[in-house]
C-alpha atoms as a PDB file:
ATOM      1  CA  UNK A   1      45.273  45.591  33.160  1.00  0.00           C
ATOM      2  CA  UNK A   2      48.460  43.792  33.560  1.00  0.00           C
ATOM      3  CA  UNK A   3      51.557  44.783  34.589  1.00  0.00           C
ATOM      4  CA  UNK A   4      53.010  44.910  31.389  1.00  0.00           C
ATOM      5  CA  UNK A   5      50.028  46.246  29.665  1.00  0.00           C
ATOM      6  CA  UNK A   6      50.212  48.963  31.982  1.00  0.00           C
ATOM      7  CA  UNK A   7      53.582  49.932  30.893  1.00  0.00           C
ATOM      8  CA  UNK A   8      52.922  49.713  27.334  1.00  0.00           C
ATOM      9  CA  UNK A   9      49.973  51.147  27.463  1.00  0.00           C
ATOM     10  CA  UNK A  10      50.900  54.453  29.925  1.00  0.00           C
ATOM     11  CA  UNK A  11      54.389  54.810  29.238  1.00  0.00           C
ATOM     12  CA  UNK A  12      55.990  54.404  26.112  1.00  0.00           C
ATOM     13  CA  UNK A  13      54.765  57.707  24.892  1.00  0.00           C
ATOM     14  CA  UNK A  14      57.525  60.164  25.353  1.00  0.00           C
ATOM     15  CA  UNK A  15      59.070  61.700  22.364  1.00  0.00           C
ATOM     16  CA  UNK A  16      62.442  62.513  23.589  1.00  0.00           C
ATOM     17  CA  UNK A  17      65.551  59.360  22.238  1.00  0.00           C
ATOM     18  CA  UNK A  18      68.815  59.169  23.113  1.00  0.00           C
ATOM     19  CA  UNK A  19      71.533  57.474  21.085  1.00  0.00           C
ATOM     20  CA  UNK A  20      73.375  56.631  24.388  1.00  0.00           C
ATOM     21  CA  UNK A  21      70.217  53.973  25.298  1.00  0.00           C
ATOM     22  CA  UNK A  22      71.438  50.906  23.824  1.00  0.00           C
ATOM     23  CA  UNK A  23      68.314  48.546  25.749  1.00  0.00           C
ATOM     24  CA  UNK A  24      65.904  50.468  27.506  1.00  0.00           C
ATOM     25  CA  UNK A  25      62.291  49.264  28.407  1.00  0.00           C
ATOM     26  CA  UNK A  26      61.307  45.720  28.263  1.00  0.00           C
ATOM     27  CA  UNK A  27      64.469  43.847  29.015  1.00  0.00           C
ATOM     28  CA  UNK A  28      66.162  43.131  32.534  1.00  0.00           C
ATOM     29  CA  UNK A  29      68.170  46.386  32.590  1.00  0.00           C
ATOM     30  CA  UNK A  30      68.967  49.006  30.613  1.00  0.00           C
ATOM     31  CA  UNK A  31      71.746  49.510  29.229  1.00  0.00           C
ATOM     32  CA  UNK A  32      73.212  53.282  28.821  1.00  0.00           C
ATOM     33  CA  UNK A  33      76.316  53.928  27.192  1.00  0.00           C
ATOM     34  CA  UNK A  34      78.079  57.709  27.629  1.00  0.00           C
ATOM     35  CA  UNK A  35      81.169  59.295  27.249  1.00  0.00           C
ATOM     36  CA  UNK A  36      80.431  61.864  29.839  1.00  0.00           C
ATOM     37  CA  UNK A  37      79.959  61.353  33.225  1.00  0.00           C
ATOM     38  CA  UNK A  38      76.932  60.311  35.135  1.00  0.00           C
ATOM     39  CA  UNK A  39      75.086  62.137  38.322  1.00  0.00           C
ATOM     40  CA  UNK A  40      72.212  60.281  39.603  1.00  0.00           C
ATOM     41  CA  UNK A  41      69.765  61.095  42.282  1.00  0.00           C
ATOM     42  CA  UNK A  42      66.725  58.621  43.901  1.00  0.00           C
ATOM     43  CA  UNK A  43      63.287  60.704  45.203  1.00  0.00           C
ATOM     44  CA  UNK A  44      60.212  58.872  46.581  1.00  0.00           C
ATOM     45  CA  UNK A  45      57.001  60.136  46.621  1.00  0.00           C
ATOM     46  CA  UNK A  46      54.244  59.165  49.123  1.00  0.00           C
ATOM     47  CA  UNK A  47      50.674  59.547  48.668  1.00  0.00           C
ATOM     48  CA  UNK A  48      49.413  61.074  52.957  1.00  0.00           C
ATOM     49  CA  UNK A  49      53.197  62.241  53.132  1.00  0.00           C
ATOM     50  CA  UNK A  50      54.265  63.962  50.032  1.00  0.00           C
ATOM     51  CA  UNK A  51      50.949  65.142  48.360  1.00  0.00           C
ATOM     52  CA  UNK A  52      47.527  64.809  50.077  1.00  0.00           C
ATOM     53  CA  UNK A  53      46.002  61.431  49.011  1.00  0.00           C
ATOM     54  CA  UNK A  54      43.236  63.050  46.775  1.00  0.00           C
ATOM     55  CA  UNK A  55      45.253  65.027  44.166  1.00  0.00           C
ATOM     56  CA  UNK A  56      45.002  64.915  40.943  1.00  0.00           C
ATOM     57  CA  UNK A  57      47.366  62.981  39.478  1.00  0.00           C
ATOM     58  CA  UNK A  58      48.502  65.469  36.997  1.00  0.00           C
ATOM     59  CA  UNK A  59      49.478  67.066  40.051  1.00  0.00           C
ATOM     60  CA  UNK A  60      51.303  64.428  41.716  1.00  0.00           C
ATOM     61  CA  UNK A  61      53.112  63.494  38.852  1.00  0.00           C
ATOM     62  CA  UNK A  62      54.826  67.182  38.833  1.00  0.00           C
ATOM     63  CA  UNK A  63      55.375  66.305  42.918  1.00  0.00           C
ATOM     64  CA  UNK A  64      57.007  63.352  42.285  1.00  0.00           C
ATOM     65  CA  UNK A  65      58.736  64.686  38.752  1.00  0.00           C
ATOM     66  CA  UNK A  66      60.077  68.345  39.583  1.00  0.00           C
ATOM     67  CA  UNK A  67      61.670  67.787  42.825  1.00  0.00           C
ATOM     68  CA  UNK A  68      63.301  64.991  41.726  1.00  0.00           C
ATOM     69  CA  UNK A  69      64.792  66.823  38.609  1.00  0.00           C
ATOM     70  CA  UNK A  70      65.982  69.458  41.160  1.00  0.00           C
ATOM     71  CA  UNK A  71      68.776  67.228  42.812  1.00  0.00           C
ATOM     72  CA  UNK A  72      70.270  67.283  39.400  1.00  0.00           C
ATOM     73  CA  UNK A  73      69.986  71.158  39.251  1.00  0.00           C
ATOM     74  CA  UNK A  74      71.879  71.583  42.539  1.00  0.00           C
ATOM     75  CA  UNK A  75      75.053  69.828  40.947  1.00  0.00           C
ATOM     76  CA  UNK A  76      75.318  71.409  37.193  1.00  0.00           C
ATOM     77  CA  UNK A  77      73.947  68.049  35.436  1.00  0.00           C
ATOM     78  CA  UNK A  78      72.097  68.064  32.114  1.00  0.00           C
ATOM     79  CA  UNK A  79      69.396  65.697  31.988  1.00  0.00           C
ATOM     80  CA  UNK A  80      69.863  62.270  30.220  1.00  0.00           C
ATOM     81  CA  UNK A  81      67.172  59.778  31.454  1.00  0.00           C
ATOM     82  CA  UNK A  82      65.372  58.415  34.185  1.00  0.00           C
ATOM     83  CA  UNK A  83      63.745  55.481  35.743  1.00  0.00           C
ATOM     84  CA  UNK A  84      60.495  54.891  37.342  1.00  0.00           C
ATOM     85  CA  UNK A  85      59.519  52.396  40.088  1.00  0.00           C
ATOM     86  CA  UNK A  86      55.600  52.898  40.680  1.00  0.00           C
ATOM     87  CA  UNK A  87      53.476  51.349  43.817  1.00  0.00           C
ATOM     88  CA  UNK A  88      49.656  51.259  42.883  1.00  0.00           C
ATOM     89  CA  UNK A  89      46.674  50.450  44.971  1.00  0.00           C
ATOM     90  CA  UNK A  90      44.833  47.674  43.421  1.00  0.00           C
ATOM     91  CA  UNK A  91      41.959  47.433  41.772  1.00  0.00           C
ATOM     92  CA  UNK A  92      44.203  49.847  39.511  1.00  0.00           C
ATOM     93  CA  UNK A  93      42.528  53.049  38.745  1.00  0.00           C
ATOM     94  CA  UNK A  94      43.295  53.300  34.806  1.00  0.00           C
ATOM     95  CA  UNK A  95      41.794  56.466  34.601  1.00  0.00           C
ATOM     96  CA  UNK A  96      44.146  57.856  37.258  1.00  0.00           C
ATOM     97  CA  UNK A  97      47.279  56.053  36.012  1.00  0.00           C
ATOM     98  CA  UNK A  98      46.740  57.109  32.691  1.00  0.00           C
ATOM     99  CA  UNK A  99      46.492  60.910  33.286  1.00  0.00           C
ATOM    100  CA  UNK A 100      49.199  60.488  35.975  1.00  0.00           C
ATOM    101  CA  UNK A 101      51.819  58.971  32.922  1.00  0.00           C
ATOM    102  CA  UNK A 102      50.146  61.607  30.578  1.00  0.00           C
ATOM    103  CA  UNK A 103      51.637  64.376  32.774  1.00  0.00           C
ATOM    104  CA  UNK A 104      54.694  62.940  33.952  1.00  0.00           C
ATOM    105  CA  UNK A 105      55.670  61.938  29.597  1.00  0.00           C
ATOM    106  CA  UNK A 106      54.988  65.184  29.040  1.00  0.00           C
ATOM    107  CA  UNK A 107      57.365  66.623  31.958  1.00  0.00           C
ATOM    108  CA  UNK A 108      60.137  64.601  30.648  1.00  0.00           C
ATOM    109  CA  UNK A 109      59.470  65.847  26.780  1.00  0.00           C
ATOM    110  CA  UNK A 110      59.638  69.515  28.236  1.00  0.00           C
ATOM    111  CA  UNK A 111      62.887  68.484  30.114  1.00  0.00           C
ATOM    112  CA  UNK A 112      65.223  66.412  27.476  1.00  0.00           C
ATOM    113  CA  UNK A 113      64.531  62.893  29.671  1.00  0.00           C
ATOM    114  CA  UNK A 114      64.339  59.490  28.514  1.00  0.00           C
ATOM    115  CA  UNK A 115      61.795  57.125  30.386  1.00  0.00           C
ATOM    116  CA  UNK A 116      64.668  54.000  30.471  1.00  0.00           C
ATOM    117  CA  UNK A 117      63.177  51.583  32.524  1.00  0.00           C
ATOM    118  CA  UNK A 118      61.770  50.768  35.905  1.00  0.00           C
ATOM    119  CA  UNK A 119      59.162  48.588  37.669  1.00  0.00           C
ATOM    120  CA  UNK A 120      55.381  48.696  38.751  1.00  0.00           C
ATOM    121  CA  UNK A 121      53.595  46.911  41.499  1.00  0.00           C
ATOM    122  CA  UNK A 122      50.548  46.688  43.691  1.00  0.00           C
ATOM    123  CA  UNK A 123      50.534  48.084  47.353  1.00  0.00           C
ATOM    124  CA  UNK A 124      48.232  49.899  49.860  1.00  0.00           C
ATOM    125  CA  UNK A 125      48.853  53.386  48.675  1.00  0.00           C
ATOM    126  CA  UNK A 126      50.774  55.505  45.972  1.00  0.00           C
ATOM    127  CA  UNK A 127      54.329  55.679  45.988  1.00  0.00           C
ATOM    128  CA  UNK A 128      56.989  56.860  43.111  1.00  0.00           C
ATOM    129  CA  UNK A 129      60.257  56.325  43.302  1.00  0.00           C
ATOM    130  CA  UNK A 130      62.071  58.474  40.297  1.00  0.00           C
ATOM    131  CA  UNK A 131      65.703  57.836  39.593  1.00  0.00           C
ATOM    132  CA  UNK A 132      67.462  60.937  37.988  1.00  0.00           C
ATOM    133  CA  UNK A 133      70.541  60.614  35.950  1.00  0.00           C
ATOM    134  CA  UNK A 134      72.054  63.792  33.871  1.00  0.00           C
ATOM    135  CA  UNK A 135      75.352  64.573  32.394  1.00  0.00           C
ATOM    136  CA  UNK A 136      78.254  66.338  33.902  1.00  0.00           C
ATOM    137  CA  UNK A 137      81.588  66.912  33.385  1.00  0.00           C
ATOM    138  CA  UNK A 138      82.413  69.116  36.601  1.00  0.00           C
ATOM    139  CA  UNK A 139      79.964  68.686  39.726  1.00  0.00           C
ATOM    140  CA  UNK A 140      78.709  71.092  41.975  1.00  0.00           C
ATOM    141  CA  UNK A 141      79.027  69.690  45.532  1.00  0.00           C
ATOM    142  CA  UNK A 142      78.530  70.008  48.806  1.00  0.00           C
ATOM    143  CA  UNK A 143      81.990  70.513  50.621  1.00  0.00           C
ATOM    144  CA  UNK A 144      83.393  72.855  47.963  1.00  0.00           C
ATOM    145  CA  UNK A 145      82.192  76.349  50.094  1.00  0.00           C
ATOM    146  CA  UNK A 146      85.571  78.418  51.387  1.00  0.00           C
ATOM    147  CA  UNK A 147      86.119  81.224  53.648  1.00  0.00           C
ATOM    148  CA  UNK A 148      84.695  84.516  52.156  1.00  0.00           C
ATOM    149  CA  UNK A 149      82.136  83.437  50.077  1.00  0.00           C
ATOM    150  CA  UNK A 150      79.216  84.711  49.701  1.00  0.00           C
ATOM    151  CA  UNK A 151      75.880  83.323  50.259  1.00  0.00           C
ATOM    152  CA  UNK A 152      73.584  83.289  47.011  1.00  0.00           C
ATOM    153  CA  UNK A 153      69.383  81.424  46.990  1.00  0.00           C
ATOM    154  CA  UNK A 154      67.619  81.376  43.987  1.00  0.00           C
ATOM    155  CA  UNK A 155      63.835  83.040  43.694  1.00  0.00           C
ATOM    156  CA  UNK A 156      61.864  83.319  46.906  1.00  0.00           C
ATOM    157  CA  UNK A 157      61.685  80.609  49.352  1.00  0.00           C
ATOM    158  CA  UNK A 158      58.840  79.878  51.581  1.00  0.00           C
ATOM    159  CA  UNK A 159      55.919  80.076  49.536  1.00  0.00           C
ATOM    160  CA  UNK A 160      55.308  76.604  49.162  1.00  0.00           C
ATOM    161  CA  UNK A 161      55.441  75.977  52.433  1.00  0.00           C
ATOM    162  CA  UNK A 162      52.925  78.377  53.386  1.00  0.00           C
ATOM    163  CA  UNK A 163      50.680  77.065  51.203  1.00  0.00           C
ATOM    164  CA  UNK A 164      51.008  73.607  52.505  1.00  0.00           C
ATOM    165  CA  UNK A 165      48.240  73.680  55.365  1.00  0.00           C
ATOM    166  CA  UNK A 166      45.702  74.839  53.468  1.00  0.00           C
ATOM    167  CA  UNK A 167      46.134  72.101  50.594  1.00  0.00           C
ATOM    168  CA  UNK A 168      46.037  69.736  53.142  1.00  0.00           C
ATOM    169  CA  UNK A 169      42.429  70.893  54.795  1.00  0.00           C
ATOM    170  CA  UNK A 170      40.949  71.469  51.391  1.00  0.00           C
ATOM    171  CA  UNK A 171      41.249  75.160  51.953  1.00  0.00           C
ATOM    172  CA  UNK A 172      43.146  75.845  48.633  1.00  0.00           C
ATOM    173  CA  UNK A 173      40.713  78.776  48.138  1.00  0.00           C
ATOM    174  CA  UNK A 174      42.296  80.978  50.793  1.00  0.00           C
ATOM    175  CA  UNK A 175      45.945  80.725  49.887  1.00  0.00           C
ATOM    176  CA  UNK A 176      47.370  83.117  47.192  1.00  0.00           C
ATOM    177  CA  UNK A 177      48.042  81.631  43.564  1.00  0.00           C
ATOM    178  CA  UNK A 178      51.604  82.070  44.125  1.00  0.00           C
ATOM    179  CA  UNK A 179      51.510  79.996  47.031  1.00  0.00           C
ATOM    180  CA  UNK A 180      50.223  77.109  44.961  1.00  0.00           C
ATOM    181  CA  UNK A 181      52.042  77.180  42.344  1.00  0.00           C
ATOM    182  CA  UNK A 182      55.039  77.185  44.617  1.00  0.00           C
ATOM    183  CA  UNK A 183      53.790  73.808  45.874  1.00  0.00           C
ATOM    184  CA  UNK A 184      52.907  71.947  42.831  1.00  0.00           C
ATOM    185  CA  UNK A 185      54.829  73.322  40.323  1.00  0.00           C
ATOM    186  CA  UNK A 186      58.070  73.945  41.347  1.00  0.00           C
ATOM    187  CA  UNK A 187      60.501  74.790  39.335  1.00  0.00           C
ATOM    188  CA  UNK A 188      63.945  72.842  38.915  1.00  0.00           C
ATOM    189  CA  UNK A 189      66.827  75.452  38.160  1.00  0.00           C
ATOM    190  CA  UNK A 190      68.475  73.669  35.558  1.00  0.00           C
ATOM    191  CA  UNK A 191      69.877  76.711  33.601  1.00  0.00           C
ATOM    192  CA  UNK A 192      70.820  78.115  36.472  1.00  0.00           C
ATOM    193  CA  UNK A 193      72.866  75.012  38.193  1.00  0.00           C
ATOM    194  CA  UNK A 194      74.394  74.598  35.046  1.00  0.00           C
ATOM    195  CA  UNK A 195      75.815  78.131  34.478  1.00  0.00           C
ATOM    196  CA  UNK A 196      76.772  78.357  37.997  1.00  0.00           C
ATOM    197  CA  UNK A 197      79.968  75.537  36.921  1.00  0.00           C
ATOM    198  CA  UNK A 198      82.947  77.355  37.361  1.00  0.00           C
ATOM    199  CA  UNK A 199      80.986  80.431  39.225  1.00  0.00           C
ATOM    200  CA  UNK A 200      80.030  78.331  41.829  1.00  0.00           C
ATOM    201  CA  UNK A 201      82.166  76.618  44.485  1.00  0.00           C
ATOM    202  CA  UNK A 202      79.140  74.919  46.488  1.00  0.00           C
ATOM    203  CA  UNK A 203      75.670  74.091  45.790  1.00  0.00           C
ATOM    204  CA  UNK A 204      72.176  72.694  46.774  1.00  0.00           C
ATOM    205  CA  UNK A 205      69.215  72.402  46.704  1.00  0.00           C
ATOM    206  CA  UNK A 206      66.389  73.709  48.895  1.00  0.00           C
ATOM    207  CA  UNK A 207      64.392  70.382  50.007  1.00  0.00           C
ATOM    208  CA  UNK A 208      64.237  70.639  53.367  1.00  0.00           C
ATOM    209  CA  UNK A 209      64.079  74.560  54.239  1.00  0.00           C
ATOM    210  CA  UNK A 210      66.472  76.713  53.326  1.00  0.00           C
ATOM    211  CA  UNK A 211      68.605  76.807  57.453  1.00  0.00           C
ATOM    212  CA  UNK A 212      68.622  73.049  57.301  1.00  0.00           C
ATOM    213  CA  UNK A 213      70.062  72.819  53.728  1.00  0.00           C
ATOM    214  CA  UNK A 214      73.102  75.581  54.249  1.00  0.00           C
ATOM    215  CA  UNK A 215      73.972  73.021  57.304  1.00  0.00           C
ATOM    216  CA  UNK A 216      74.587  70.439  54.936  1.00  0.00           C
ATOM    217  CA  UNK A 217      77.012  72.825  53.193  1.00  0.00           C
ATOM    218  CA  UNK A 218      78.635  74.259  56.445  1.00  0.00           C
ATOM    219  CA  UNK A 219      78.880  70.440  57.782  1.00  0.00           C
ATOM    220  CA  UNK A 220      80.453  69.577  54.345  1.00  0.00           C
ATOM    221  CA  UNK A 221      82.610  72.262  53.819  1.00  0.00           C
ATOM    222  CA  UNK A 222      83.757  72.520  58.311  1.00  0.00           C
ATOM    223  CA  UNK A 223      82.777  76.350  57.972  1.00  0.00           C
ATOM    224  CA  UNK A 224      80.270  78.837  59.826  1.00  0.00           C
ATOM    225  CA  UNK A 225      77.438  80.423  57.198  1.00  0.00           C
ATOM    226  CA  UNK A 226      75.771  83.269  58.795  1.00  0.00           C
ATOM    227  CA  UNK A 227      73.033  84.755  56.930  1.00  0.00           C
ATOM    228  CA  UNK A 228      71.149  88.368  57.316  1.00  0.00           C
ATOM    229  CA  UNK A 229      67.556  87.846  57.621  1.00  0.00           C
ATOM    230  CA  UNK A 230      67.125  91.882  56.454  1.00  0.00           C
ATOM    231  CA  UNK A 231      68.652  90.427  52.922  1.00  0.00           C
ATOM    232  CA  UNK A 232      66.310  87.298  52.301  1.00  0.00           C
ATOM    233  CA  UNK A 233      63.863  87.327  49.512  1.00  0.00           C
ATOM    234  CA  UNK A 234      60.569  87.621  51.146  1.00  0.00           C
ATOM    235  CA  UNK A 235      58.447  87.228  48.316  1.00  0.00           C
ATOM    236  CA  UNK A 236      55.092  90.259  49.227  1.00  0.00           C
ATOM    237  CA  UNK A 237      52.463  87.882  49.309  1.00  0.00           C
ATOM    238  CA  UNK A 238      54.221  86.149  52.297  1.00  0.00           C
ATOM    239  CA  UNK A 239      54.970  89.583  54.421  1.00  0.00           C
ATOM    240  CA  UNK A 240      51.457  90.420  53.711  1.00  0.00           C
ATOM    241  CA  UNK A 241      49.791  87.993  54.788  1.00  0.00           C
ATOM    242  CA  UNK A 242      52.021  86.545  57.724  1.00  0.00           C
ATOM    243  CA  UNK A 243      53.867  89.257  59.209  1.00  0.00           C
ATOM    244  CA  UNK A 244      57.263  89.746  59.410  1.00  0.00           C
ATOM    245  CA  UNK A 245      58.342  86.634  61.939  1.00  0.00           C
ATOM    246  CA  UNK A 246      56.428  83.826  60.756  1.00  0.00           C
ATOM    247  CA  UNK A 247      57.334  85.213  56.626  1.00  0.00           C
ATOM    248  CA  UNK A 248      60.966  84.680  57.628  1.00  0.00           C
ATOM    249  CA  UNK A 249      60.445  81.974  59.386  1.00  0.00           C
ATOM    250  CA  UNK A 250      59.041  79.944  56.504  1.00  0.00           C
ATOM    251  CA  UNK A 251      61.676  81.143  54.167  1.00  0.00           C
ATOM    252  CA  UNK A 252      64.322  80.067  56.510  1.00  0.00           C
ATOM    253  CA  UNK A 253      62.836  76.804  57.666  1.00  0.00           C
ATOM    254  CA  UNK A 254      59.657  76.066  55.234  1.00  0.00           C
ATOM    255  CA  UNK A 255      61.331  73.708  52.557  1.00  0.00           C
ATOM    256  CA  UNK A 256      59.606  71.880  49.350  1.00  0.00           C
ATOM    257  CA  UNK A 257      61.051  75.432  47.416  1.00  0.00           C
ATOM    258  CA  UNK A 258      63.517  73.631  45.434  1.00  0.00           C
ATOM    259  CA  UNK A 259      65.563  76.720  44.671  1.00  0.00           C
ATOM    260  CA  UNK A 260      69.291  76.685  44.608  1.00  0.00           C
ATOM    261  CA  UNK A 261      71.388  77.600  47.487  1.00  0.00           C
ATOM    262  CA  UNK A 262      75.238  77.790  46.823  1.00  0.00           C
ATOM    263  CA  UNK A 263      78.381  80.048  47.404  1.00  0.00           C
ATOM    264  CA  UNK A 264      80.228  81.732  44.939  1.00  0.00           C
ATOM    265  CA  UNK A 265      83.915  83.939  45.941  1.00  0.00           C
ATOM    266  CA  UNK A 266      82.639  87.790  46.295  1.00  0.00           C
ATOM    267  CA  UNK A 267      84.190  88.733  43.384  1.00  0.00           C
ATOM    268  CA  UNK A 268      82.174  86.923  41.354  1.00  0.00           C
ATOM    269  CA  UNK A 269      79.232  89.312  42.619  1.00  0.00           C
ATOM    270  CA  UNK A 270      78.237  91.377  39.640  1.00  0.00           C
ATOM    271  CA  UNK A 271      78.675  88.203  37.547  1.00  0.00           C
ATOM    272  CA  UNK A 272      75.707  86.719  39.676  1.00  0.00           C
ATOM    273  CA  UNK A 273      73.525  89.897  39.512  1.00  0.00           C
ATOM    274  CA  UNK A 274      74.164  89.835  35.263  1.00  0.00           C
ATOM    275  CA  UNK A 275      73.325  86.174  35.459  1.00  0.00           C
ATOM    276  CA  UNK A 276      69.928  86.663  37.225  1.00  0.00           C
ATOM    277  CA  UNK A 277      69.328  89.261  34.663  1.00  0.00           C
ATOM    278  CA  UNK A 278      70.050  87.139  31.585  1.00  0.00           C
ATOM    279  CA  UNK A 279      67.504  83.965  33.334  1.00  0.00           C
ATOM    280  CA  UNK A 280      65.022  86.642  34.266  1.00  0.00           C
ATOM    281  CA  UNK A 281      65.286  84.543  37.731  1.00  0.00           C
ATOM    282  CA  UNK A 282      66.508  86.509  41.359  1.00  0.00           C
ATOM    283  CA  UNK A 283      69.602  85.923  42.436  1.00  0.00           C
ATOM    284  CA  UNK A 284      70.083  87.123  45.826  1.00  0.00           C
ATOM    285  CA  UNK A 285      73.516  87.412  48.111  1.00  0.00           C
ATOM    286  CA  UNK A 286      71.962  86.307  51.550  1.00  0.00           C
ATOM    287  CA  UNK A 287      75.530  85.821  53.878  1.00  0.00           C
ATOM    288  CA  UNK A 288      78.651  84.826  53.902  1.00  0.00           C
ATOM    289  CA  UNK A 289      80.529  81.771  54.875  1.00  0.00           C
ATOM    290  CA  UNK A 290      83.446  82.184  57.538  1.00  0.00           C
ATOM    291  CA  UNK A 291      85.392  79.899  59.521  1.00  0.00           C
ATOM    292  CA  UNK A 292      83.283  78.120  62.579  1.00  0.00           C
ATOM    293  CA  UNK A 293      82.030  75.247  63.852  1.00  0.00           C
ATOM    294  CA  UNK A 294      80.431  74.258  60.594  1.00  0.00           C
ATOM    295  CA  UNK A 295      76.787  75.634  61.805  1.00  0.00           C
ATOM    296  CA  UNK A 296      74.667  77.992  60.339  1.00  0.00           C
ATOM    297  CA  UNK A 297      74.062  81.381  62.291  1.00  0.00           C
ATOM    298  CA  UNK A 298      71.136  83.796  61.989  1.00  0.00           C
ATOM    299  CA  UNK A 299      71.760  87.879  62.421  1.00  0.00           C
ATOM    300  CA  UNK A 300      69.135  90.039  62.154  1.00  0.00           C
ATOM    301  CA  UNK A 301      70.933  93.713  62.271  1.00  0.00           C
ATOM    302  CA  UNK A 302      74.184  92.371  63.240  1.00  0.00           C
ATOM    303  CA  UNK A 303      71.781  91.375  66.183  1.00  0.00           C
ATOM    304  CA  UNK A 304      71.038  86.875  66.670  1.00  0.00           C
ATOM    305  CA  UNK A 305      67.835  85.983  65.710  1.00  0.00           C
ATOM    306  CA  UNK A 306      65.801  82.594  66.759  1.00  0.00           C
ATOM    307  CA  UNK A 307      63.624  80.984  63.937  1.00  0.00           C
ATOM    308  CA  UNK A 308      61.049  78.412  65.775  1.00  0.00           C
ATOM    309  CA  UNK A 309      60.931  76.109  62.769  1.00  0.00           C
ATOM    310  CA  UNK A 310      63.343  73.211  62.335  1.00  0.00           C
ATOM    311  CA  UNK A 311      62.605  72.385  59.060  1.00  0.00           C
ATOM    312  CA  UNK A 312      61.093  69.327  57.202  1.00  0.00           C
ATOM    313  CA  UNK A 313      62.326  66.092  59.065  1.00  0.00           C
ATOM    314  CA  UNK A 314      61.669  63.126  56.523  1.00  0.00           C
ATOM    315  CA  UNK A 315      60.847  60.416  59.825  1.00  0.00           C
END
């Protein structure tokens, strides 16, 4: 299969059009024409460093899709379109590629996005790069946190994490089903980012473990965030199995949870609590930003507390 037989073959199945493509696949660019505008976010996805080099590829197609799709969560966006750039071994695997574009069509049916161009090529392993683009008006950023608000995460952190290990030593068997689908389906907070515009005054998502994340707001924003470990959502499955130090510590430090982290003024409380209601999603007040040294400090009690894990480093 050729290059270009590849693409017309795996990937012009999606369903969803936009009237704002004006040239999408097949020429030299693609041309996109909007009145709003345009937040746009680049993931890459490497087979050994990102998902184990023998899954599925329905499964690495959500690996590479979902978490990519959360960066435009985190700022409020509305998905629009995306673009593809896809590494394959050769002799291509059609069998693979085919379920693999199968998948990731159907992800970006369920989600409103257009596949609008990209690029294939041959290399020694699997890698996908997905470029996210979504509509917004009024972003959700980084530096936007001030003194007295409060500390919000989405769901339960720290699950995917967990499960990690054992999906790389084949052990999937042993984890809980929670854990897994933590891992490979994780779930972009769309609704959620975008009702938290004009709720919100900071936002991000959880990538990298949820410590190392707030950092990027405190650093961003030249503020303190202490959080209370006894308020973090511990989902059971962790506490039962782990014990209470190494649960925290992966929802603190664990990463690959793609939940939103953000700060909202503490007035805007109950709001939050009747907006986790109405998405059927926890919402759950975790600290609260003050000034500092733009770090992020740990109190268990009112007592410090010491987390051994970093979080994810990406070299």
């Amino acid at each position: 299969m050729t290059e270009f037989e590849l693409i017309e073959s795996c990937f012009r199945s999606g369903t969803v059009r936009d009237a704002s493509l004006m040239v999408g696949n097949g020429d030299d660019c693609l041309v996109w024409h909007d009145a709003a505008p345009l937040a746009m976010s680049i993931d890459t996805a490497v087979a050994g460093r990102h998902f184990p080099e023998d899954a599925s590829p329905e499964r690495v197609a959500q690996r590479a899709f979902l978490p990519a799709l959360s960066d435009l969560a985190a700022m409020g966006a509305t998905p629009a379109f995306f673009t593809l750039a896809l590494t394959l071994p050769t002799p291509i695997d059609e069998h693979w590629t085919r379920r693999f574009a199968q998948r990731l069509v159907t992800l970006a049916d369920h989600y409103g996005l257009v596949l609008a161009g990209g690029d294939t090529t041959s290399g020694p392993a699997r890698v996908i790069s997905l470029q996210m683009h979504g509509r917004i008006a009024q972003p959700l950023t980084r530096s936007g946190v001030l003194v007295g608000d409060e500390v919000w995460v989405s769901g339960q952190p720290g699950r995917a994490a967990a499960a990690l290990p054992a999906i790389l030593d084949g052990r999937e068997a042993d984890v809980p089903g929670d854990w897994l689908d933590a891992y490979w389906q994780p779930q972009p907070r769309l609704s959620l980012g975008q009702q938290l515009v004009g709720i919100a005054n900071a936002a991000i998502d959880v990538s990298d473990g949820l410590v190392a994340d707030l950092t990027h707001l405190a650093r961003a924003s030249h503020l303190n965030i202490e959080l209370a470990v006894e308020h973090l959502p511990v989902a059971p499955s962790l506490s039962e199995r782990l014990g209470f130090d190494d649960a925290i510590a992966k929802v603190l430090a664990g990463g690959d949870d793609y939940e939103l982290a953000f700060t909202a003024p503490a007035e805007r409380h109950n709001e939050l609590l009747e907006l986790s209601q109405q998405l059927a999603l926890p919402l759950t007040c975790i600290g609260r930003a003050q000034a500092g040294d733009a770090t992020v400090s740990i109190r268990h009690n009112g007592k410090d507390y010491r987390s051994s894990w970093p979080g994810f480093t990406h070299f």
